[in-house]
N, C-alpha and C. Protein backbone atom coordinates (compact mmCIF):
# COMPACT_ATOMS: atom_id res chain seq x y z
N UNK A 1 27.42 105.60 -52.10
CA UNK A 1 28.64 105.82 -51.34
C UNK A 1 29.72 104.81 -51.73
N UNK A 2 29.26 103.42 -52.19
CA UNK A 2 30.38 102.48 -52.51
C UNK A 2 30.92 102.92 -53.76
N UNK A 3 29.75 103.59 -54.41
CA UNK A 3 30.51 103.84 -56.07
C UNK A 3 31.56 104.85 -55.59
N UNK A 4 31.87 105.99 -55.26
CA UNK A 4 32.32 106.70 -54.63
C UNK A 4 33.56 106.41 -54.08
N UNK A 5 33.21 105.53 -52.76
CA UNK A 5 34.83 104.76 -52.41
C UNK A 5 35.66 104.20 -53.32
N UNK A 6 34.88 103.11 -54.17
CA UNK A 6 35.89 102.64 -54.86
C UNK A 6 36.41 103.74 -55.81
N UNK A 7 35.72 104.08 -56.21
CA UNK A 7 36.79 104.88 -57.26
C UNK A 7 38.04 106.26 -56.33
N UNK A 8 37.54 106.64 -55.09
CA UNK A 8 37.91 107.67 -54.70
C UNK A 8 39.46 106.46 -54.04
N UNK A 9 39.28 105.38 -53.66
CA UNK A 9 39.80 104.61 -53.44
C UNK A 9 41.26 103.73 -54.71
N UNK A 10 40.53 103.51 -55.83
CA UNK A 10 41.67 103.35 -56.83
C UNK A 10 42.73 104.70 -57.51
N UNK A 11 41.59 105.75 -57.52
CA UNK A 11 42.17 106.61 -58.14
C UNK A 11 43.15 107.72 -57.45
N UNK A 12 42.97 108.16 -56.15
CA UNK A 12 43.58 109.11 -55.44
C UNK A 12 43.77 108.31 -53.31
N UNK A 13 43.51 107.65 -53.31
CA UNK A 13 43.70 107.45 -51.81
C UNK A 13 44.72 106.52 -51.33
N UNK A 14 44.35 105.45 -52.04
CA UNK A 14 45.30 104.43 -52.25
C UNK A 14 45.54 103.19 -53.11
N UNK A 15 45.74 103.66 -54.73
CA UNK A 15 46.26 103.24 -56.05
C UNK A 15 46.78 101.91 -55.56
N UNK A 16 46.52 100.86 -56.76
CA UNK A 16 48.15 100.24 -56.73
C UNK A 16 49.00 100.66 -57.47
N UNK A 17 49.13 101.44 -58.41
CA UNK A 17 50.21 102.32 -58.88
C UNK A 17 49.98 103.82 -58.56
N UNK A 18 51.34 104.00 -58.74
CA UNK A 18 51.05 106.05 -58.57
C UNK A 18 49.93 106.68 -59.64
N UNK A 19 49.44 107.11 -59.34
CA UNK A 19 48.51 108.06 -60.39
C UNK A 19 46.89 107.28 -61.12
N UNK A 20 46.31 105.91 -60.12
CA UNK A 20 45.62 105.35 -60.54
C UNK A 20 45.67 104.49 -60.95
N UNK A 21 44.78 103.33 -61.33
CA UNK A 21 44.99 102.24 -61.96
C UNK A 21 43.53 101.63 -62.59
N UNK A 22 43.95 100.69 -63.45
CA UNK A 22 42.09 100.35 -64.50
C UNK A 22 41.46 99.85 -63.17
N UNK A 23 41.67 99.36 -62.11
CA UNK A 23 40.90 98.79 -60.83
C UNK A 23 39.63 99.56 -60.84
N UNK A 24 40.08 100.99 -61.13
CA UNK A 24 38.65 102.17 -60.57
C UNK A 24 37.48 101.38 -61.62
N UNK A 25 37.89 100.67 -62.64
CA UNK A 25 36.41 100.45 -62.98
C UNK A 25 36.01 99.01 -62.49
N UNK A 26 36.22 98.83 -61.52
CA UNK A 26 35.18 97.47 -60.40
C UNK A 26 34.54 98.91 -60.13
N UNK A 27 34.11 100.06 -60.29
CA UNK A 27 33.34 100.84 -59.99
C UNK A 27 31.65 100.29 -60.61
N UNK A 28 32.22 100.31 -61.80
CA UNK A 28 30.88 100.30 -62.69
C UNK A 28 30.40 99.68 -62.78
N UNK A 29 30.07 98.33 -62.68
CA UNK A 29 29.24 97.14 -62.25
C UNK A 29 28.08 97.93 -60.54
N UNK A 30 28.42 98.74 -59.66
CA UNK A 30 27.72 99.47 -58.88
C UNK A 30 26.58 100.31 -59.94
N UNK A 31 26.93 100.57 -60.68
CA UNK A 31 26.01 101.73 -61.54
C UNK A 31 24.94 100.92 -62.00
N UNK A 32 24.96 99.59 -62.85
CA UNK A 32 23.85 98.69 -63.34
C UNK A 32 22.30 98.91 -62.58
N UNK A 33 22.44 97.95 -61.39
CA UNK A 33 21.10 98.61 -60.18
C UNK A 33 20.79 99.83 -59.97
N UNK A 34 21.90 100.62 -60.03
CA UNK A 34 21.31 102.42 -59.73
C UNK A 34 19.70 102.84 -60.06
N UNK A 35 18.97 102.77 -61.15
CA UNK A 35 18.39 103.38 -61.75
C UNK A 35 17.34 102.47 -61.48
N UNK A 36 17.09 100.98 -61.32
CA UNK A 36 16.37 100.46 -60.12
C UNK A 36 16.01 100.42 -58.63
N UNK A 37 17.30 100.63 -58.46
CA UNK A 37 17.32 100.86 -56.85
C UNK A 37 16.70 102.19 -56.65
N UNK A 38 16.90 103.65 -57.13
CA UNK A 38 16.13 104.46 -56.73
C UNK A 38 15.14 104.73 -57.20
N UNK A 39 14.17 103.82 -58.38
CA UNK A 39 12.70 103.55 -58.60
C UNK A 39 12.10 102.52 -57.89
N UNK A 40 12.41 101.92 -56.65
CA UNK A 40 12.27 101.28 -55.85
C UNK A 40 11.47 99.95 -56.34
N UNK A 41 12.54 99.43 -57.37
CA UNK A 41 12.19 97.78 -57.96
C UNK A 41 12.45 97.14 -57.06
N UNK A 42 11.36 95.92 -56.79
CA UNK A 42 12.57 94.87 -55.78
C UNK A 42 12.95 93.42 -56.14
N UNK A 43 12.58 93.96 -57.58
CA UNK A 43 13.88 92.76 -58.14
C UNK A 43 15.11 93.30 -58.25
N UNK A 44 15.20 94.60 -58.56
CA UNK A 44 16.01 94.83 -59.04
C UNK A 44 17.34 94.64 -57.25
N UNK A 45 16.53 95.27 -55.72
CA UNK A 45 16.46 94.99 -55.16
C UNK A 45 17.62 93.90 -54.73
N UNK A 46 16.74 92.23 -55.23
CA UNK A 46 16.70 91.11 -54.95
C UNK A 46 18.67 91.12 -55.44
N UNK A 47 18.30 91.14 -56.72
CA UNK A 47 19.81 90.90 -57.71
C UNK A 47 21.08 91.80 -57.60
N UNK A 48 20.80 93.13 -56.93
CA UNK A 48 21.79 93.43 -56.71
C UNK A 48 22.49 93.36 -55.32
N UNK A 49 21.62 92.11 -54.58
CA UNK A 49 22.03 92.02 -53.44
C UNK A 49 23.17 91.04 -53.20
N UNK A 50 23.14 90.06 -54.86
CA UNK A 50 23.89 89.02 -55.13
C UNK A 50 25.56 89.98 -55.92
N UNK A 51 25.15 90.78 -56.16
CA UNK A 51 26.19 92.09 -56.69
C UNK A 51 27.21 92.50 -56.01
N UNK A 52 26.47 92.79 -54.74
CA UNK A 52 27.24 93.79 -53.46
C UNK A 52 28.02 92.50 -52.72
N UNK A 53 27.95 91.38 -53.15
CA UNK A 53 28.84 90.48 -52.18
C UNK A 53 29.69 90.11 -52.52
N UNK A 54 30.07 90.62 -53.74
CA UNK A 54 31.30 90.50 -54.74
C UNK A 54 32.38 91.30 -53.97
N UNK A 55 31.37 93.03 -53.78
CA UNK A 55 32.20 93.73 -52.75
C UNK A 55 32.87 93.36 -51.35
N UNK A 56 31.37 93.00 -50.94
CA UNK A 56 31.86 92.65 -49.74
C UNK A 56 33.17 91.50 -49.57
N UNK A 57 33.13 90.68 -50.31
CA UNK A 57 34.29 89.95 -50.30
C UNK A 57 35.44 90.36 -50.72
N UNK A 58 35.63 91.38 -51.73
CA UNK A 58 36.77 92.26 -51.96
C UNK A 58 37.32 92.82 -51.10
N UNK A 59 36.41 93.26 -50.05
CA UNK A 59 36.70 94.62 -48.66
C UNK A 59 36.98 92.95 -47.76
N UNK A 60 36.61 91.87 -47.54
CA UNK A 60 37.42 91.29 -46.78
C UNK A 60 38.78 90.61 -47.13
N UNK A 61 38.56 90.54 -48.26
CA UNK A 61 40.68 90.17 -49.02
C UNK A 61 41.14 90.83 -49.08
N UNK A 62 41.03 92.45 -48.75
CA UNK A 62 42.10 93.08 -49.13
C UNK A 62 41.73 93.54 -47.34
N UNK A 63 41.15 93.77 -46.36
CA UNK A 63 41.36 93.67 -44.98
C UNK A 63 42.23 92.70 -44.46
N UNK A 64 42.01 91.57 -45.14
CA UNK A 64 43.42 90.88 -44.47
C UNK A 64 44.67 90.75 -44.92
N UNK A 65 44.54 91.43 -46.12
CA UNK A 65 46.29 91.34 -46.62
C UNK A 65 46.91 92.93 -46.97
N UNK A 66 46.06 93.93 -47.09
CA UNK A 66 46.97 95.19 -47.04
C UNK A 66 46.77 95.98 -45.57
N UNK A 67 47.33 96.64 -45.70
CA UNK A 67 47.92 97.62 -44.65
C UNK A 67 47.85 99.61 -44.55
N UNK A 68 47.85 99.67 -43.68
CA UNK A 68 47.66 101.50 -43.60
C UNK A 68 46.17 101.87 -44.28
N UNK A 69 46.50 103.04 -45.39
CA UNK A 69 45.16 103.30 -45.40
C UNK A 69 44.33 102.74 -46.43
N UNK A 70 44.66 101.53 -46.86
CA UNK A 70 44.11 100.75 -47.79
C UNK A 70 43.41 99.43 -46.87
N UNK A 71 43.85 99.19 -45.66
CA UNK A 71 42.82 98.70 -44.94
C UNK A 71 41.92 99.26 -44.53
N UNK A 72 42.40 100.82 -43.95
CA UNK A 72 40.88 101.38 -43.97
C UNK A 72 39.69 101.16 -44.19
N UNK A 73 40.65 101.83 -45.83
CA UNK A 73 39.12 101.62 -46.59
C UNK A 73 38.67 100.37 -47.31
N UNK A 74 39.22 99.23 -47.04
CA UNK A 74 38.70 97.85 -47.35
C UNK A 74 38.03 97.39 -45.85
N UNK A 75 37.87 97.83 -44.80
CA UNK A 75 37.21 98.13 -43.62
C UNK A 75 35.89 98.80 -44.23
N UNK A 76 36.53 100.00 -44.57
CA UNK A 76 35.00 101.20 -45.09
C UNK A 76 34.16 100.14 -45.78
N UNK A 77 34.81 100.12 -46.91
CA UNK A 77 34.04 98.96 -48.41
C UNK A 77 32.88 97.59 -47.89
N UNK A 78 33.79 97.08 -46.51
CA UNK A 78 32.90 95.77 -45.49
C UNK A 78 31.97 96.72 -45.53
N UNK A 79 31.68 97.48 -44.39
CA UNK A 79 30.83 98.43 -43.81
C UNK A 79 29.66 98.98 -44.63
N UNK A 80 30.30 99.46 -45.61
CA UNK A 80 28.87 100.09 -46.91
C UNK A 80 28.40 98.68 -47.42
N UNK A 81 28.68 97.36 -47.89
CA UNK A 81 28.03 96.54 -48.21
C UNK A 81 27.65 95.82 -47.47
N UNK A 82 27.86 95.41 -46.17
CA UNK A 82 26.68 95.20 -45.49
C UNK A 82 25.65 95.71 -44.46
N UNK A 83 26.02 97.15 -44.70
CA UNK A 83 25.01 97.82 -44.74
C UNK A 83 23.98 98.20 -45.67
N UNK A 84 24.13 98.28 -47.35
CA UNK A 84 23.19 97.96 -48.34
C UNK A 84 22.69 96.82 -48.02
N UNK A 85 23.34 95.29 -48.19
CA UNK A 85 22.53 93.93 -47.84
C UNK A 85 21.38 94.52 -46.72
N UNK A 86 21.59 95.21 -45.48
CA UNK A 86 20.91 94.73 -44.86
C UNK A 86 19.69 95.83 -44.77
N UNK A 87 19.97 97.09 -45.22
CA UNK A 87 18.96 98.03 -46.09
C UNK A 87 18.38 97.35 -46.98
N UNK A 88 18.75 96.57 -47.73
CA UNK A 88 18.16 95.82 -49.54
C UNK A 88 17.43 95.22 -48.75
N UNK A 89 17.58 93.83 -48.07
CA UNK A 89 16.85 92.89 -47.77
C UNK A 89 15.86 93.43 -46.58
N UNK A 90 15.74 94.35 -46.14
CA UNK A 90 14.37 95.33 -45.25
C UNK A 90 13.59 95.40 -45.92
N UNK A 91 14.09 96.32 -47.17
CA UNK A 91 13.12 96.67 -48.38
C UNK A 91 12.55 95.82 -49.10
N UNK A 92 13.32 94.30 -49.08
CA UNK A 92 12.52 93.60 -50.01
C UNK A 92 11.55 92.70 -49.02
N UNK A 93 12.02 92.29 -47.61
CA UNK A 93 10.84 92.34 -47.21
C UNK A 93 9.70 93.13 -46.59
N UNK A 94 9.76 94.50 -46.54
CA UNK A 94 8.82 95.21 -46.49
C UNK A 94 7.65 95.29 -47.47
N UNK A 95 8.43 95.62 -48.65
CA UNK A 95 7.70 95.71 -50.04
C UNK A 95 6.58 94.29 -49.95
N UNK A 96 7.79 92.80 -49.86
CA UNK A 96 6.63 92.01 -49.82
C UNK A 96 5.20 91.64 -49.30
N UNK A 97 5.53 92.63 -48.25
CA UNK A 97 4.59 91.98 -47.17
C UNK A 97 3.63 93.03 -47.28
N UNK A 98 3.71 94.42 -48.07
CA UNK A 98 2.88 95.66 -48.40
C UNK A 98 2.26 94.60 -49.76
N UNK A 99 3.19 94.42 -50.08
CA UNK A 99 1.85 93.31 -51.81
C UNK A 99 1.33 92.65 -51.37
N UNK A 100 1.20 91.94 -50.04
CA UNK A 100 0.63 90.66 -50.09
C UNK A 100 -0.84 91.57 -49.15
N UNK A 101 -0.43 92.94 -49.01
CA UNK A 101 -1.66 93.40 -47.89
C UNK A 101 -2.51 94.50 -48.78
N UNK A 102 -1.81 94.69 -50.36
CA UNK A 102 -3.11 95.24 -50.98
C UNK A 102 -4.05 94.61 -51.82
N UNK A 103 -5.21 95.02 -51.88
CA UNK A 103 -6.32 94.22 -52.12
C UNK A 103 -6.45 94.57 -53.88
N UNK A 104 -6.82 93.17 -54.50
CA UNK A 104 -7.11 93.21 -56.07
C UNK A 104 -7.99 93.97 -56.28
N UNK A 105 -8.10 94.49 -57.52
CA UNK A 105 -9.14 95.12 -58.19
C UNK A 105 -10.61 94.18 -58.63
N UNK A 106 -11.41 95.11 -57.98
CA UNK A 106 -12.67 94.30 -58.42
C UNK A 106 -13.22 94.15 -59.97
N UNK A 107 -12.93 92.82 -60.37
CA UNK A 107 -13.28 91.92 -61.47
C UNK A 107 -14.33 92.74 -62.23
């Protein structure tokens, strides 16, 4: 959903220029983890949790300095990343605590 905003966000909602701008690709740095995150790595997990706070701090500098519907969605942008953080870090301690409760293979 964040890949999504941002770009639905640079390119058509609210640009800093008319008709788009290179901004839409802070998209693609979201795509890297993709293909971990839904093979349910939890390193991969771990590192893109250090990723999403790049966002999250983006969605709070631009919440306090733009206006109309570009706060919005720098409102929205808060919202989806720390809601991943706090989905990611469930999963990574769930996962842990499922490894530490299955039993080795007998020798």
């Amino acid at each position: 959903m964040l890949i999504a905003l941002t770009l639905a966000w640079e390119i058509w909602l609210a640009p800093l220029r008319p008709g788009g701008s290179m901004l839409a690709l802070k998209s693609l740095p979201l795509a890297l983890p993709l293909g971990g995150v839904l093979a349910g790595r939890r390193h991969t997990y771990q590192w893109s949790c250090l990723l999403i706070l790049a966002y999250l701090l983006e969605g709070l500098a631009r919440s306090w300095t733009d206006d109309g519907v570009s706060y919005v969605l720098a409102i929205s942008e808060i919202a989806l990343a720390v809601l991943y953080l706090a989905a990611a870090i469930a999963y990574i301690r769930a996962s842990r605590a499922a490894a530490r409760v299955t039993p080795a293979a007998p020798a």
